[in-house]
Protein backbone atom coordinates (compact mmCIF):
# COMPACT_ATOMS: atom_id res chain seq x y z
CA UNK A 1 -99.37 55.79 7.07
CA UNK A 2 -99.79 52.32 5.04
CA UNK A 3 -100.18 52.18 0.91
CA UNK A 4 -103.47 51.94 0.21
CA UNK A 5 -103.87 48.78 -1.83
CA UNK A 6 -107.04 49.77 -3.04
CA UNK A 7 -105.83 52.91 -4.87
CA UNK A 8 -103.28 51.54 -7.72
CA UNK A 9 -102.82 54.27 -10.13
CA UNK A 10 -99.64 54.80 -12.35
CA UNK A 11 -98.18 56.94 -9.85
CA UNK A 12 -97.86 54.23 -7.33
CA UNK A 13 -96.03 52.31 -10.33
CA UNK A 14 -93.34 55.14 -11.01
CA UNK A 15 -92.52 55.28 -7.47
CA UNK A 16 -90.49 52.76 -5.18
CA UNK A 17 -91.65 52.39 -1.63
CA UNK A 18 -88.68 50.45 0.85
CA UNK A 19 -91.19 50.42 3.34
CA UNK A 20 -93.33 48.07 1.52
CA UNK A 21 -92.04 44.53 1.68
CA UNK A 22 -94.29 43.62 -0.75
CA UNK A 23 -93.05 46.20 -3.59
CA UNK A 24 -88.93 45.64 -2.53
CA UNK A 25 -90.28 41.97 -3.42
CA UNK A 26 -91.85 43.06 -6.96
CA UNK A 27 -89.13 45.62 -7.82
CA UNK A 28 -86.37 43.65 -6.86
CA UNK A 29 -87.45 40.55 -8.95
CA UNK A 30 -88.54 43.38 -12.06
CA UNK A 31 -84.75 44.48 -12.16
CA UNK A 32 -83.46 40.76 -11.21
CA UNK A 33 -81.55 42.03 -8.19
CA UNK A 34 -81.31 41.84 -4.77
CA UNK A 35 -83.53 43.74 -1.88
CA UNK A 36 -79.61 45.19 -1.20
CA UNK A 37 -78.88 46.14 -4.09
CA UNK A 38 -82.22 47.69 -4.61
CA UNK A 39 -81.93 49.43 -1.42
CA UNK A 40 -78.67 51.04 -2.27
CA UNK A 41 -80.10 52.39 -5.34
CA UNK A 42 -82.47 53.99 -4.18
CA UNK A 43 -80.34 55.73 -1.85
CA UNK A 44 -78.43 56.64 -4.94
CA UNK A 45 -80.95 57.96 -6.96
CA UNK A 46 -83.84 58.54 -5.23
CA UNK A 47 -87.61 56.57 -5.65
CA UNK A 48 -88.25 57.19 -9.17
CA UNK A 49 -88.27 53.80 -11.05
CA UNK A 50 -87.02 54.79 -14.26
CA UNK A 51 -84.13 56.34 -12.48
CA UNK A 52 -83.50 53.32 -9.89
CA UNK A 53 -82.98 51.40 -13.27
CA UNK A 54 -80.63 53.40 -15.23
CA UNK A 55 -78.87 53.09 -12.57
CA UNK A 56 -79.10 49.39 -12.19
CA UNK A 57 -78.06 48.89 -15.69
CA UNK A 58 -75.15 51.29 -15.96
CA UNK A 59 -73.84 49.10 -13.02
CA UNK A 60 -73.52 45.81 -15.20
C-alpha cells in the first residue's frame, strides 16, 4: 500500500518510511546524512524520528 500524500498529519512526521524515496530524501537531508546512514539507523532504532536522531547525534 502507497502513503497517501493527501493525508499529512503529525503522525506521518514522527514516523520514517524507507520505502518512500521521497521521505529517505527529506529525512536524510533533515539530519545532513546519507540515505546509508539513514538506513542503518533505522535498523538500529526503529522508525521513530526522534529516536533515528539521538541516535544520529550520539554517533558524531
Amino acid at each position: 500500500m502507497s502513503d497517501d500524500k493527501t493525508k499529512s498529519g503529525g503522525q506521518d512526521r514522527k514516523r520514517i518510511s524507507l520505502s518512500e524515496d521521497y521521505e529517505v530524501r527529506d529525512w536524510s537531508q533533515t539530519f545532513g546524512v546519507t540515505a546509508d546512514e539513514l538506513r542503518a539507523a533505522v535498523q538500529a532504532v526503529g522508525n521513530d524520528a526522534a529516536a533515528v536522531e539521538a541516535h544520529l547525534k550520539g554517533k558524531r
